[in-house]
Structures are given as C-alpha cells and as structure tokens.
C-alpha atoms as a PDB file:
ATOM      1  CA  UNK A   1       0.000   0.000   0.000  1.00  0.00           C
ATOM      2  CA  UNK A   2       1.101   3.298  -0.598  1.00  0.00           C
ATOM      3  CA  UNK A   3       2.394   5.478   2.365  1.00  0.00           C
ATOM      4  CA  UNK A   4       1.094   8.669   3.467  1.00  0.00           C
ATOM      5  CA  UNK A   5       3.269  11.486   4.945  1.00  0.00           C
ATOM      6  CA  UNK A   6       1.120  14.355   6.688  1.00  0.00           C
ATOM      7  CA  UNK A   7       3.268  17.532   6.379  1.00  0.00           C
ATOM      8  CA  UNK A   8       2.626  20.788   8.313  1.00  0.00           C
ATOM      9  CA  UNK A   9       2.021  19.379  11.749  1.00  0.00           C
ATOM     10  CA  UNK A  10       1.773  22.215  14.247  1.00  0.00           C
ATOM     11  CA  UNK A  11       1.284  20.352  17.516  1.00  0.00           C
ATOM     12  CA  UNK A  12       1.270  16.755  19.806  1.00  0.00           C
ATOM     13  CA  UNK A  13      -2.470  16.227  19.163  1.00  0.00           C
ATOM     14  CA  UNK A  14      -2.164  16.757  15.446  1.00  0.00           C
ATOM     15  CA  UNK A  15       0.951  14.310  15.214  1.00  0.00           C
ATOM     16  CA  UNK A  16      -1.256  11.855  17.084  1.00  0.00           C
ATOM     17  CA  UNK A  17      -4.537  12.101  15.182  1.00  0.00           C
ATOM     18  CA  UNK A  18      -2.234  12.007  11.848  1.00  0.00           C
ATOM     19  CA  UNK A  19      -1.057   8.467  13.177  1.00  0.00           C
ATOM     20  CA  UNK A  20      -4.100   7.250  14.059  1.00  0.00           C
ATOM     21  CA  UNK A  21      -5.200   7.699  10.782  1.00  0.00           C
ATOM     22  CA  UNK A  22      -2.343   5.507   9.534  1.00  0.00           C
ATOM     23  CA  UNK A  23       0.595   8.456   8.608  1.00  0.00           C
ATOM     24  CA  UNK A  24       3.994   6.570   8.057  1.00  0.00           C
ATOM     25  CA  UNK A  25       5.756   9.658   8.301  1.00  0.00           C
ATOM     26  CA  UNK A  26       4.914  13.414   9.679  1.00  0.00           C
ATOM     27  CA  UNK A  27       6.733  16.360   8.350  1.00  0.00           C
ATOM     28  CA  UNK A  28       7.921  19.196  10.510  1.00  0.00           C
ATOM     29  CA  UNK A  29       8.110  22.770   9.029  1.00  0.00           C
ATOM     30  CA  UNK A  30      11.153  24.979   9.872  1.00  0.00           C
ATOM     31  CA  UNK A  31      11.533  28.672   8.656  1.00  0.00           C
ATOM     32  CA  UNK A  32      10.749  29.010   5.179  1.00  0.00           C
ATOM     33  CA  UNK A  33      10.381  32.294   2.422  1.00  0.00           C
ATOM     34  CA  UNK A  34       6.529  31.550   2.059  1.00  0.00           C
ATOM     35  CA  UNK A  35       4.481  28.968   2.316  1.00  0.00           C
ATOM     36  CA  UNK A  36       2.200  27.311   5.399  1.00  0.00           C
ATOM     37  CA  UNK A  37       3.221  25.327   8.549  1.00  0.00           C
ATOM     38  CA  UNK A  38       5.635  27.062  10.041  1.00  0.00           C
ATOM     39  CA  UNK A  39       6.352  26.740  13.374  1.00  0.00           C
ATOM     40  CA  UNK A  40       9.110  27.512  16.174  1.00  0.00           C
ATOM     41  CA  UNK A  41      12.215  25.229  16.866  1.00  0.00           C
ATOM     42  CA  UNK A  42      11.679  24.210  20.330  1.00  0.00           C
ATOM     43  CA  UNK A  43       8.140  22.712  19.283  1.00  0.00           C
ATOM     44  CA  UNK A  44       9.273  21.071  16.380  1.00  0.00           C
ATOM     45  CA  UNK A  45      11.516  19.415  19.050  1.00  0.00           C
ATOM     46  CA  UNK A  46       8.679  18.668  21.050  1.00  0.00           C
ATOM     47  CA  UNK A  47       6.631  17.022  18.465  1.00  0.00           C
ATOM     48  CA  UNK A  48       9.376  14.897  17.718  1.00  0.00           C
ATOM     49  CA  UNK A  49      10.145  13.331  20.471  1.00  0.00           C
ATOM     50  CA  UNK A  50       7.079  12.615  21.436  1.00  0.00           C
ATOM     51  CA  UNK A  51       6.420  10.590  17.875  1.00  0.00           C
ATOM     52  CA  UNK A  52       7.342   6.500  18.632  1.00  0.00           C
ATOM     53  CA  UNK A  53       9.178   4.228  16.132  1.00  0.00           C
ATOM     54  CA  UNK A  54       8.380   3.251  13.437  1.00  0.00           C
ATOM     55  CA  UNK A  55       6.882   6.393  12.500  1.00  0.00           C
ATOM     56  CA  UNK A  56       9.344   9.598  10.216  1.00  0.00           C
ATOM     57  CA  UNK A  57       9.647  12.434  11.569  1.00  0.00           C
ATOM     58  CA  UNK A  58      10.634  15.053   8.667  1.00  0.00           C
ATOM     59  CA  UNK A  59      12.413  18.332   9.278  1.00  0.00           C
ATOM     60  CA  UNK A  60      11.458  20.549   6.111  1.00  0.00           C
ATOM     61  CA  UNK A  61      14.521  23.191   5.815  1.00  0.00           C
ATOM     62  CA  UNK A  62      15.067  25.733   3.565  1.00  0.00           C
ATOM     63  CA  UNK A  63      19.090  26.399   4.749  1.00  0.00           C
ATOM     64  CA  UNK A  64      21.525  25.155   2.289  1.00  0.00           C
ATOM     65  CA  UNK A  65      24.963  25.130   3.807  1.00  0.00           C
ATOM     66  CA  UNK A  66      25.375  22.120   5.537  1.00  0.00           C
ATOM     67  CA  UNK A  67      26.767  23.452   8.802  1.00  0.00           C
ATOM     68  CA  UNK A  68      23.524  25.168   9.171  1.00  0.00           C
ATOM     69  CA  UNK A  69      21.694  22.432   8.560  1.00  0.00           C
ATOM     70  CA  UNK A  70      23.064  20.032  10.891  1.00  0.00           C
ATOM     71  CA  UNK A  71      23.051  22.667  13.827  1.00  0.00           C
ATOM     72  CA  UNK A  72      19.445  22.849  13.134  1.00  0.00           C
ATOM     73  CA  UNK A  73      18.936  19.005  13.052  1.00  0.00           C
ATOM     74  CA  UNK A  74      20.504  18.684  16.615  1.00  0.00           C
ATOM     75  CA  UNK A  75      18.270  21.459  17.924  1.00  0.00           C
ATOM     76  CA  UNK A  76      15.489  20.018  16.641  1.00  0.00           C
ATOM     77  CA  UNK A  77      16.282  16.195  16.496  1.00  0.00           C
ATOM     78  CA  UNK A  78      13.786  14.509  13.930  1.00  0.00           C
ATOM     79  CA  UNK A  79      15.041  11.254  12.388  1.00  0.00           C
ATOM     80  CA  UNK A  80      14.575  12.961   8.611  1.00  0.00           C
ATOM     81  CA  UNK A  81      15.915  15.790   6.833  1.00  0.00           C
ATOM     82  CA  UNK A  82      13.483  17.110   3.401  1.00  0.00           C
ATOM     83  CA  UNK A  83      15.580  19.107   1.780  1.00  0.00           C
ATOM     84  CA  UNK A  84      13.413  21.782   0.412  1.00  0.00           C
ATOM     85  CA  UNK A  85      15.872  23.913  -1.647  1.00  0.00           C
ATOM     86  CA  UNK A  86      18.595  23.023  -3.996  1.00  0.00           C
ATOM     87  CA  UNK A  87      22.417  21.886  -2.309  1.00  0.00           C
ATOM     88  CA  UNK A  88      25.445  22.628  -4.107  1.00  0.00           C
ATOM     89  CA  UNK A  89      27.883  19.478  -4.936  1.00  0.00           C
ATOM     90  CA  UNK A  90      29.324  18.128  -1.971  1.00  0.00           C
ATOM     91  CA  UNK A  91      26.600  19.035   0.760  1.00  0.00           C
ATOM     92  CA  UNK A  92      24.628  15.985   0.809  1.00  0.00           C
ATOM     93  CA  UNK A  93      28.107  13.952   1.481  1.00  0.00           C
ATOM     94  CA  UNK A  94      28.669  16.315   4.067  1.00  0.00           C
ATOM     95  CA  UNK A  95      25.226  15.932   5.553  1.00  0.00           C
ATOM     96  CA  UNK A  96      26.091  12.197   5.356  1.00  0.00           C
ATOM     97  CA  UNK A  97      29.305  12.552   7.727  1.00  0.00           C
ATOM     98  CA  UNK A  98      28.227  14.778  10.353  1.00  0.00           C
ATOM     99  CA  UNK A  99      24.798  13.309  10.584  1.00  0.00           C
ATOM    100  CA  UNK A 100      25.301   8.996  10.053  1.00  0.00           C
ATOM    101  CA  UNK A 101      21.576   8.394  11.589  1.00  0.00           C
ATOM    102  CA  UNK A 102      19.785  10.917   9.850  1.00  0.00           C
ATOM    103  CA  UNK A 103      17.830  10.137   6.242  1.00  0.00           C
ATOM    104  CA  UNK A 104      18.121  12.573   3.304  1.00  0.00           C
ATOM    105  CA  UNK A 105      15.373  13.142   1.323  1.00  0.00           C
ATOM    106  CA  UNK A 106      15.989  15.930  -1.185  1.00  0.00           C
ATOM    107  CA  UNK A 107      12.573  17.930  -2.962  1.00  0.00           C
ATOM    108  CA  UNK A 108      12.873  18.158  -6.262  1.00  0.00           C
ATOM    109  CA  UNK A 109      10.070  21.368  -7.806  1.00  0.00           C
ATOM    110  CA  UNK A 110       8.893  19.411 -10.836  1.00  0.00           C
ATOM    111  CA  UNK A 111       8.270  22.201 -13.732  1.00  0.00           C
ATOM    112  CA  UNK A 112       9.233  20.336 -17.072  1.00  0.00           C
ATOM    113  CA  UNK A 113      11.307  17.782 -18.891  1.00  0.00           C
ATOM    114  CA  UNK A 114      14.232  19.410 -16.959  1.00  0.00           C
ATOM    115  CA  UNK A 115      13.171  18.026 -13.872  1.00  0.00           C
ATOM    116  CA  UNK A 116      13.959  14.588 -14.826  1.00  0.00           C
ATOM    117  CA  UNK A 117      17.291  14.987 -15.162  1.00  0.00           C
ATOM    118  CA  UNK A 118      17.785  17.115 -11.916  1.00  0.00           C
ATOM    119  CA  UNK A 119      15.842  14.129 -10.036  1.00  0.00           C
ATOM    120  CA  UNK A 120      18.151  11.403 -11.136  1.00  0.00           C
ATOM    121  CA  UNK A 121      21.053  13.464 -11.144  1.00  0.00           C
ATOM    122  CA  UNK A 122      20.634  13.753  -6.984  1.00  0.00           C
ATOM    123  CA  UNK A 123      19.351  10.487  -6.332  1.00  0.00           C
ATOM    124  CA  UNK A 124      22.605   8.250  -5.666  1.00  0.00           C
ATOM    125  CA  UNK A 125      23.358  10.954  -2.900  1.00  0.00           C
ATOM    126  CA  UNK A 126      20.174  10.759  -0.870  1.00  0.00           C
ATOM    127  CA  UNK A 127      17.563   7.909   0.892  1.00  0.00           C
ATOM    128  CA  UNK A 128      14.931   9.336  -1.450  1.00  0.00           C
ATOM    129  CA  UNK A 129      13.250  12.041  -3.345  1.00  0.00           C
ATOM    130  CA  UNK A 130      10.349  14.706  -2.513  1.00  0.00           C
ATOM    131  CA  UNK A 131       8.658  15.590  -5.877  1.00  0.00           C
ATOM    132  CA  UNK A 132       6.826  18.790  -5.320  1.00  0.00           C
ATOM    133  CA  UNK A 133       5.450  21.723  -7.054  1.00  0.00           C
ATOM    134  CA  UNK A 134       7.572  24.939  -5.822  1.00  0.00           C
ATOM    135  CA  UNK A 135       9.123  27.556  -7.779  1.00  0.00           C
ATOM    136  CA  UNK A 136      12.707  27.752  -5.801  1.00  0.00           C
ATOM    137  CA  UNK A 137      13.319  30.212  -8.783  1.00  0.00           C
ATOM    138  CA  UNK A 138      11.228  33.031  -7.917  1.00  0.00           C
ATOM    139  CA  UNK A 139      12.077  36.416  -6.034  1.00  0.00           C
ATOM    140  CA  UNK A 140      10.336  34.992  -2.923  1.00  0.00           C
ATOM    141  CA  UNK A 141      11.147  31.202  -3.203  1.00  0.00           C
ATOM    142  CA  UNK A 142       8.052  29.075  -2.776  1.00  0.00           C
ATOM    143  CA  UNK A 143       9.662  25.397  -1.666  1.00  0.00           C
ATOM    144  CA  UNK A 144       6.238  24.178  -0.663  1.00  0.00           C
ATOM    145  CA  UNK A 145       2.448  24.091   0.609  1.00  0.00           C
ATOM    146  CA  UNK A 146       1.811  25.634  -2.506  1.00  0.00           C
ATOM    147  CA  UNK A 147      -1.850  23.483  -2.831  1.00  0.00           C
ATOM    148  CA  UNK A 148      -0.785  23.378  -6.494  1.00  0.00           C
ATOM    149  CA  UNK A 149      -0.541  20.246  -8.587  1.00  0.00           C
ATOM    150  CA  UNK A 150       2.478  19.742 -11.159  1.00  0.00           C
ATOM    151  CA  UNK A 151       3.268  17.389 -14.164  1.00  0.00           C
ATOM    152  CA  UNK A 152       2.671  13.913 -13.073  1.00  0.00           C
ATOM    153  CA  UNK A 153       3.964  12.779 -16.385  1.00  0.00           C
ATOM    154  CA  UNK A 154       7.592  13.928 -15.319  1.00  0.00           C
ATOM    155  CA  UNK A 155       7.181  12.542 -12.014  1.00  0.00           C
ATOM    156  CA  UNK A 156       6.238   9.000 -13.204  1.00  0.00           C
ATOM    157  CA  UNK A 157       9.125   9.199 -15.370  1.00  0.00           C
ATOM    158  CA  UNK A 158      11.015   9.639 -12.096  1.00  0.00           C
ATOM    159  CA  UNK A 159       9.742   7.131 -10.202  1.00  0.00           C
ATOM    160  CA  UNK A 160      10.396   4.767 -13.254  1.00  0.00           C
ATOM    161  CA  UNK A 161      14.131   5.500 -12.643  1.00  0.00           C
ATOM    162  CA  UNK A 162      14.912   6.571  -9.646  1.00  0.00           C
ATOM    163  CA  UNK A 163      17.443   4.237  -7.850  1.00  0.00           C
ATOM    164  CA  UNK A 164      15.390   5.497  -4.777  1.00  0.00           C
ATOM    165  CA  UNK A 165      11.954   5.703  -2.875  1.00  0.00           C
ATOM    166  CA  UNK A 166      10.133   8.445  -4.199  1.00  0.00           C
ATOM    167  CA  UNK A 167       6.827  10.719  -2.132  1.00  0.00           C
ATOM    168  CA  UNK A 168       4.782  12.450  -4.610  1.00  0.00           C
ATOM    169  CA  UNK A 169       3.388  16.176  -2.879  1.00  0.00           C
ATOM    170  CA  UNK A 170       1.817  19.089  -4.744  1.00  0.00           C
ATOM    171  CA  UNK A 171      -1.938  19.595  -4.723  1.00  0.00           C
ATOM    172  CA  UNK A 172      -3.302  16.317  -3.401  1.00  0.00           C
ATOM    173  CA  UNK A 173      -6.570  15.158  -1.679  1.00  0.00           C
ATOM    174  CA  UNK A 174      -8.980  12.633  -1.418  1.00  0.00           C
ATOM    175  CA  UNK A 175     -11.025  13.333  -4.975  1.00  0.00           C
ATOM    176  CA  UNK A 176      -7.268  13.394  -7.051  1.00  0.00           C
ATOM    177  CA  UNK A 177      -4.936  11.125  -4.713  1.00  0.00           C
ATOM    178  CA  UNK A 178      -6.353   7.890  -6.774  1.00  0.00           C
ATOM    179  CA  UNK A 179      -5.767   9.141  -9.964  1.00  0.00           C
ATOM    180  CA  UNK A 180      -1.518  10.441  -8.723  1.00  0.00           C
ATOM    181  CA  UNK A 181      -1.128   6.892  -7.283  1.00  0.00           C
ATOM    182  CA  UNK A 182      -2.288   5.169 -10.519  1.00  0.00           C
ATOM    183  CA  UNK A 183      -0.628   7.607 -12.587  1.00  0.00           C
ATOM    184  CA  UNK A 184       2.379   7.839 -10.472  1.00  0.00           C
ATOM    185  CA  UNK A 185       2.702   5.129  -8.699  1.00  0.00           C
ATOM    186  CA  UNK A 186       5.359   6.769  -6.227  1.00  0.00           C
ATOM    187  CA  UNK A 187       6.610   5.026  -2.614  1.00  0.00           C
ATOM    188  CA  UNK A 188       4.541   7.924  -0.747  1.00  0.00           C
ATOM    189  CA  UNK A 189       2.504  10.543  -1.217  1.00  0.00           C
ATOM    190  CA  UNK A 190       2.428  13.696   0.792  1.00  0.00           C
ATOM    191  CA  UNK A 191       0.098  16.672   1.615  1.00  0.00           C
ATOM    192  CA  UNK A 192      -0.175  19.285   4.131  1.00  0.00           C
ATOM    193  CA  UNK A 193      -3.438  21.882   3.243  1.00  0.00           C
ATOM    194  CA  UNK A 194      -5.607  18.845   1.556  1.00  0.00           C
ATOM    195  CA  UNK A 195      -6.519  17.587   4.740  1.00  0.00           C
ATOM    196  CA  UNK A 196      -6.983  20.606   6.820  1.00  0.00           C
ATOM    197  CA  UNK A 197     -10.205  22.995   7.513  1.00  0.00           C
ATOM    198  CA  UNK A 198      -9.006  26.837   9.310  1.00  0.00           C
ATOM    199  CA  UNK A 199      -5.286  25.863   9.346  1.00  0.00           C
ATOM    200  CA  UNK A 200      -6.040  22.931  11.436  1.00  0.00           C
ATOM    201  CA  UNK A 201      -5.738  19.421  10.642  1.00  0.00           C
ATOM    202  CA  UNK A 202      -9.523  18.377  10.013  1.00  0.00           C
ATOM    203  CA  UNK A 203      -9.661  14.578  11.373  1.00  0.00           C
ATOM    204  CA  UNK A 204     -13.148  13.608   8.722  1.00  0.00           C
ATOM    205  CA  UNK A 205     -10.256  15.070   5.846  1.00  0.00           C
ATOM    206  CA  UNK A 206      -7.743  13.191   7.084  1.00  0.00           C
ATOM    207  CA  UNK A 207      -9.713   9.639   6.891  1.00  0.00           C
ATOM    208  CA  UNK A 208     -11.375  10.784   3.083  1.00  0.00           C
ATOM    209  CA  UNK A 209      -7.388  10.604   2.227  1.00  0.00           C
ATOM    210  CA  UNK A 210      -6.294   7.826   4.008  1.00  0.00           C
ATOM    211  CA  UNK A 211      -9.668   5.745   2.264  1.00  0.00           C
ATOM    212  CA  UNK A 212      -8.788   6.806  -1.115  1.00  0.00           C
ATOM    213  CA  UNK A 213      -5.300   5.802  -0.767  1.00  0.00           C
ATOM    214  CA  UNK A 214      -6.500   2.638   0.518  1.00  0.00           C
ATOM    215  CA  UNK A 215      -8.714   2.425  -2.403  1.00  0.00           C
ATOM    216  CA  UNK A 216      -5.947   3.255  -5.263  1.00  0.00           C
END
C-alpha cells in the first residue's frame, strides 16, 4: 500500500490524530520564504520526540549550507531531513558525515522535462526524493504548501528510474490522490493543506485521504 506522509504538523495532538489515521511519516516545518506550517524550533523538538518508532519524523529546511543544517537538526532532532531547496555538490556527502543516523530526502520542484534529469542526477546521494510543485526560482522562493498540482507525467518518469523511494506532494486530496497513485505510482505521497479545515488538521479530511489511498 502506498504510504502517506502528513506535512505541516503544528502540535502533539495533530501528530497523534495524523497516526491514528495511519501516517507513516509526519513532516515538521522549519523557517521558510513563504508557504504554510511554520512553526518555532523548540516545538518542532517537542513534536518529535514525542512521535514513537516506526513512524518519520521530517524536518522541512530551507538552509543550504550544511553546517547550518546540521546545527538545526541537533536542535530540533527529527530522524529525517526534506531538503526543500537546492544543495550545491558536496553538501549531501557532508550531511552524510556529520549526521550517520539521519535520512536525506531531497525535494525536487517538478516544472518540465528538466526536472527529470535534476531528479536522477541527486538520487545516488540521498535515501529518497520529494517531488513537489515549488518555484525555488522566484524572487520569494516558494519550496512548498503551494496546494498546487504539477506534471505527473515527469514525475512518473522519475519514479520509473529513480534508484530510490520516491513521495509524490503538490496539490493532493482525497477526490485526485487515486488518480496520482495510478498515474504515479510513487513510494509515498504527501500533503499538508488537503486535509486541513481553518489551518487545522480536520480529522473527517484526514480519513477521506487515508480511504482513497487505501482504495488506489
């Protein structure tokens, strides 16, 4: 069955409802240019800890140099790092060294025929690949919780040769989830606005999703 990551927890009680409804993973959003989610440090720390094994905990950065992401990793201590921007050569190695317990999981903005070869290109260097539908290129970088979808024709090309797992985000929700899974057919899919109601995760959402997952 596919997985489910929830993205854009904000608290304890939404971490728990996410994996009562069956989330395999629950992503944990740092400071970012734009985009929904955010929230302080010392809670992301919180939530984290208080998530048991077997379940991900994902910390969504948007810092690039690898010192500062590995200080904020130990601050905030969740088991996975989604890399929400683009690394320079060398900083996913580095990553690898200073942090030896930590997955990688590098987002890749999906926006053409491009993308492909930027997806593979990072693959042998992380645990697996975010395909998302930011625009890292613009003035005020969106890297995220953009509610848009992208070109799922790309990303099953990915996913057809990727050497790793690969979560499919952008845009989803229980009436389109079916159709990215059998399009797709990705390790994961992910999703932080489809399944709330007010900025709050909305628990009747939540199990919509989880059913049409099931039912894909």
């Amino acid at each position: 069955m596919t997985r489910v990551k929830v993205c854009c927890i904000a608290s304890v009680d939404e971490a728990r409802l996410a994996v009562r409804c069956g989330a395999s993973a629950l992503g944990l959003v740092s400071e970012m240019p734009s985009g929904p989610g955010v929230i302080p440090e010392d809670r992301i720390a919180q939530i984290a800890e208080s998530v048991p094994p077997p379940i991900a905990t994902f910390l969504l950065t948007s810092r690039t140099e690898s010192e500062a992401i590995v200080d904020q990793q130990r601050r905030c201590r969740a088991n996975t790092l989604q890399l929400c921007d683009r690394l320079a050569p060398g900083t996913h190695a580095a990553l690898r060294s200073a942090l030896p317990g930590v997955a990688l999981v590098q987002v890749v903005h999906v926006g053409g025929p491009a993308s492909i070869d930027e997806a593979l290109a990072v693959a042998p260097a992380v645990d697996a690949l975010l395909l998302d539908s930011g625009k890292p290129e613009e003035p005020v970088k969106e890297l995220g919780g953009t509610g848009r979808t992208h070109d799922w024709a790309s990303s099953a090309r990915i996913v057809e040769r990727s050497p790793v797992p690969v979560f499919l985000a952008g845009g989803l929700g229980a009436a389109n989830v079916g159709r990215a899974i059998r399009r797709v057919r990705p390790f994961a899919v992910d999703l932080c606005t489809g399944v709330r109601s007010d900025g709050a995760l909305d628990e009747s959402k939540l199990r919509r999703f989880f059913e049409a997952v099931a039912g894909a």
